[in-house]
N, C-alpha and C. Protein backbone atom coordinates (compact mmCIF):
# COMPACT_ATOMS: atom_id res chain seq x y z
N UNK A 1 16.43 -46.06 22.01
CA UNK A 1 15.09 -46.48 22.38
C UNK A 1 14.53 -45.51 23.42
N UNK A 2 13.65 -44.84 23.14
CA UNK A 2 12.39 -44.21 23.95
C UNK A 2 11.41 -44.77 24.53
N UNK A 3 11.24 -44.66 26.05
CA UNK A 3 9.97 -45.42 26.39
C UNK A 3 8.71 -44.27 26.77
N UNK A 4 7.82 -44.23 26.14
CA UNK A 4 6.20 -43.43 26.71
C UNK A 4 5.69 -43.69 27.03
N UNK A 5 4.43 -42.70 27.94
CA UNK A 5 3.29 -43.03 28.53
C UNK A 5 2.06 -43.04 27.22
N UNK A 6 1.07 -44.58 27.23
CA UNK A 6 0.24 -44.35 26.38
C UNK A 6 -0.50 -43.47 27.16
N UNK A 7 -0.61 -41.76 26.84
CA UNK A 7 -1.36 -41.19 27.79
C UNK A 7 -3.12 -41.51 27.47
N UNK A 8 -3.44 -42.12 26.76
CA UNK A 8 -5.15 -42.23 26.44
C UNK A 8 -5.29 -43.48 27.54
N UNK A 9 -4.33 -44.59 27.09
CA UNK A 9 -4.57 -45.97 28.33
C UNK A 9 -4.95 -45.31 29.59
N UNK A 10 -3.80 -44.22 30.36
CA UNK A 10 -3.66 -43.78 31.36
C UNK A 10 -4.80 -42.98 32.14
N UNK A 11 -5.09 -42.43 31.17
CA UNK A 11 -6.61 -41.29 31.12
C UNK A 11 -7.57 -42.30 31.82
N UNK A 12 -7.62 -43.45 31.02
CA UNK A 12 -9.00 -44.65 30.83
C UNK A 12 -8.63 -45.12 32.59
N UNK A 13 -7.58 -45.32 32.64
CA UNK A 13 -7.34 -46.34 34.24
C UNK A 13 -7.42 -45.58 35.28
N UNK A 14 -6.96 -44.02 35.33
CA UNK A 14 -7.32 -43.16 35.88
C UNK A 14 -9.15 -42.85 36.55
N UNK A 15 -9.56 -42.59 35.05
CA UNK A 15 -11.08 -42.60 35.44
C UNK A 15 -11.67 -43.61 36.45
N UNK A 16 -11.16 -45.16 35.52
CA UNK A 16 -12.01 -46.25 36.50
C UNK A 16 -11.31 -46.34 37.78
N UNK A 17 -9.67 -45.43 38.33
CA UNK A 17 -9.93 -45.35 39.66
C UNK A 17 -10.22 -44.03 40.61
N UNK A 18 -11.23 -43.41 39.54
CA UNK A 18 -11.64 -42.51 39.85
C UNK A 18 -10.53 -41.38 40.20
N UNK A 19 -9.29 -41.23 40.00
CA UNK A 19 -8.09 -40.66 39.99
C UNK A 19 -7.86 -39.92 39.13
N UNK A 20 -7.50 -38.07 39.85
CA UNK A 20 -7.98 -37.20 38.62
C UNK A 20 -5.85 -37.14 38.36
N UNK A 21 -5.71 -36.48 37.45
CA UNK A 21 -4.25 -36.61 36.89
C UNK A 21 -3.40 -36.01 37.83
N UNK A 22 -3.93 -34.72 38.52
CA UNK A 22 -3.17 -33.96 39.52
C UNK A 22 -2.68 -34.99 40.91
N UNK A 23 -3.91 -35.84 41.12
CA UNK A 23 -3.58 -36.58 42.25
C UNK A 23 -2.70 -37.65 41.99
N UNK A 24 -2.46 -38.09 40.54
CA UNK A 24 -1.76 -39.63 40.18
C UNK A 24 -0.30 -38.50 40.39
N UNK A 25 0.13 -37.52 39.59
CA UNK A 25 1.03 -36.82 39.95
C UNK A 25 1.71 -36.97 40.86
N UNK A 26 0.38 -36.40 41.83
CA UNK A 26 0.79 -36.04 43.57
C UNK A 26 1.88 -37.30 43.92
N UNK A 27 1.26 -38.63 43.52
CA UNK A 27 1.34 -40.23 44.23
C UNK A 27 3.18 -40.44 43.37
N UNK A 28 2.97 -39.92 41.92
CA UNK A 28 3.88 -40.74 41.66
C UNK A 28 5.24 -39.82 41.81
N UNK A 29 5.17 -38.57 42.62
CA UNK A 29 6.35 -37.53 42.63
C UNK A 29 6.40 -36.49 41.87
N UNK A 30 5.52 -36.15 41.05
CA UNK A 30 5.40 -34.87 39.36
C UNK A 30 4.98 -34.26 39.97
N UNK A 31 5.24 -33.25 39.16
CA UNK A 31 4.50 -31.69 39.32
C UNK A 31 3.58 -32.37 38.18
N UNK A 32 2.12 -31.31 38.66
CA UNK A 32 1.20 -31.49 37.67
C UNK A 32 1.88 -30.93 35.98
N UNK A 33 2.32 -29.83 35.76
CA UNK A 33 2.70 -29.85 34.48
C UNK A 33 3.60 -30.79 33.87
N UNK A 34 4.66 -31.40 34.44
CA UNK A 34 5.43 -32.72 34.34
C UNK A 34 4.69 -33.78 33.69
N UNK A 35 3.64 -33.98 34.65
CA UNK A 35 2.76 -35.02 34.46
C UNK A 35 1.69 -34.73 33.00
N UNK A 36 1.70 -33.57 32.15
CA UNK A 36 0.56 -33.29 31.63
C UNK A 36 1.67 -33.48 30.20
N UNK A 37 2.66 -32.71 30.56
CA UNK A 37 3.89 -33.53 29.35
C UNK A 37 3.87 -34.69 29.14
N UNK A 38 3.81 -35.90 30.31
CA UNK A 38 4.06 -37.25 30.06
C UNK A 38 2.76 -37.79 29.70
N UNK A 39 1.93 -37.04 29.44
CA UNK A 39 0.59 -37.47 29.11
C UNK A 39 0.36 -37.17 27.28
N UNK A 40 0.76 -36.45 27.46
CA UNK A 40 0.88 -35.71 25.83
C UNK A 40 2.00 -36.36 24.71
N UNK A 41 2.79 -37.04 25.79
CA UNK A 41 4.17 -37.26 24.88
C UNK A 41 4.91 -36.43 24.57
N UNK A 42 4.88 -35.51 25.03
CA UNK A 42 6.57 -34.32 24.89
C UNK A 42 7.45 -34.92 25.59
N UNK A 43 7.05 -35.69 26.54
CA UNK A 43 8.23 -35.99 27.80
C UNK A 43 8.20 -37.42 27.84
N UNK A 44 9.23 -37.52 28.32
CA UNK A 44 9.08 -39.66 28.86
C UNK A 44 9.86 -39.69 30.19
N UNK A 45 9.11 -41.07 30.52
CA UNK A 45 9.63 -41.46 32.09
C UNK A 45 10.78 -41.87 32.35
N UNK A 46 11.25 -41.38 33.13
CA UNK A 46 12.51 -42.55 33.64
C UNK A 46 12.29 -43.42 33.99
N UNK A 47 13.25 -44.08 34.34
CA UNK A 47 12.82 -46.07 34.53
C UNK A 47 12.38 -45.71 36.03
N UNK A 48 13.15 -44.89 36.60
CA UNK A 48 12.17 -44.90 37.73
C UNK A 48 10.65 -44.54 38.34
N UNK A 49 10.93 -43.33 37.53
CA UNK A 49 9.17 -42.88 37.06
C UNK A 49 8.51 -43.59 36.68
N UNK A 50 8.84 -44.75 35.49
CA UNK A 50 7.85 -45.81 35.24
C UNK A 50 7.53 -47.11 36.63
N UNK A 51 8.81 -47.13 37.45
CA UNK A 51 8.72 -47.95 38.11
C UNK A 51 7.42 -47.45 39.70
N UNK A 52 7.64 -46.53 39.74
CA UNK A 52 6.74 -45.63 40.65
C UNK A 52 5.15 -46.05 40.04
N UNK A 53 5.39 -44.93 38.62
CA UNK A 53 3.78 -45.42 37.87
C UNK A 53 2.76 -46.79 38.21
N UNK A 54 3.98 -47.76 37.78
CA UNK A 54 3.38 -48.95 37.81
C UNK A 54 3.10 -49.33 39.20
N UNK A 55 3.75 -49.12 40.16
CA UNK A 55 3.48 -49.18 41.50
C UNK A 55 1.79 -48.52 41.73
N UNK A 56 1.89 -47.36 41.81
CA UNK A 56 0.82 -46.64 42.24
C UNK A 56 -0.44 -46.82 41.68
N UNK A 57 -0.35 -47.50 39.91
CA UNK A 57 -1.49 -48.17 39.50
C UNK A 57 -1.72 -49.37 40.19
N UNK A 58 -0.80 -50.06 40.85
CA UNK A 58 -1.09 -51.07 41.00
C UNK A 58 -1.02 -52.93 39.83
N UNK A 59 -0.01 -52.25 39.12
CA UNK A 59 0.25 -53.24 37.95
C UNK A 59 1.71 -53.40 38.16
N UNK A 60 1.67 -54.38 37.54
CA UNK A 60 3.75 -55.25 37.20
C UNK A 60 4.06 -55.33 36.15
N UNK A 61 5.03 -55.53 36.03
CA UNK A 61 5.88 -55.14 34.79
C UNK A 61 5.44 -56.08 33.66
N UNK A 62 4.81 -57.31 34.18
CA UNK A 62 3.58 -57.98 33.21
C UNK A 62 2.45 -57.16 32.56
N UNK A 63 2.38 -55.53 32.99
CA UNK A 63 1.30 -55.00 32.03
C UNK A 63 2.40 -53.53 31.04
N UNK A 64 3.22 -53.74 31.37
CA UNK A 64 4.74 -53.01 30.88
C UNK A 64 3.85 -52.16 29.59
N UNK A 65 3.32 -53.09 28.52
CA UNK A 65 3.13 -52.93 27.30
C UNK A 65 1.61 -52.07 27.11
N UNK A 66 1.02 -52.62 28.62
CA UNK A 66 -0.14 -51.68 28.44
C UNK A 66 -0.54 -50.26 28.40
N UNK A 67 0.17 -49.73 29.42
CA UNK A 67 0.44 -48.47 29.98
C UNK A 67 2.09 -47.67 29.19
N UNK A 68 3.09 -48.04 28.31
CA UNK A 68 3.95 -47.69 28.08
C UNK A 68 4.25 -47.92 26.55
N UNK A 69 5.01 -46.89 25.79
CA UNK A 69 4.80 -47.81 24.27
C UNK A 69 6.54 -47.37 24.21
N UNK A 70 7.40 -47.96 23.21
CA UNK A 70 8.50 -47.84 22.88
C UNK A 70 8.64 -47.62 21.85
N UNK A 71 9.43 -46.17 21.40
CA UNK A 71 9.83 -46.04 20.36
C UNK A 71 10.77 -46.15 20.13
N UNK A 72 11.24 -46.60 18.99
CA UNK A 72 13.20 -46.53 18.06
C UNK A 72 13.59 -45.58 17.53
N UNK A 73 14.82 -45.25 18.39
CA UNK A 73 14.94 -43.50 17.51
C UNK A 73 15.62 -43.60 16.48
N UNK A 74 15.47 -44.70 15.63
CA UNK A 74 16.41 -44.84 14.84
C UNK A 74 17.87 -45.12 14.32
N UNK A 75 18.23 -45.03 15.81
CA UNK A 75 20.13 -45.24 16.18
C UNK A 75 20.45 -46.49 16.38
């Protein structure tokens, strides 16, 4: 199991907090190119990275599904 960033959700929550990607970066520990991977889906978070994310948006693990999608790698 793979967990991702829906990077389009992220884009959208970003805007309405007026938060450009370099600065969510800054907040959640990434280098901006890090962060532009996990936006794209080449890359995925660690549980801690997600746990940071969700922090710094300001959401709980009650919006888990909003901001993150899971894939099955088939195994």
């Amino acid at each position: 199991m793979i967990v991702a960033l829906r990077g389009g959700k992220i884009r959208q929550i970003l805007a309405r907090k007026n938060m450009s990607q370099n600065n969510f970066a800054y907040r959640i520990g990434a280098s901006s190119g890090y962060m532009s991977q996990l936006m794209s889906g080449i890359r995925n978070p660690s549980s801690l990275l997600r746990e940071r994310i969700l922090t710094v948006l300001k959401m709980d693990e009650n919006n888990f599904d909003q901001i993150f999608k899971i894939k099955n790698t088939g195994k």
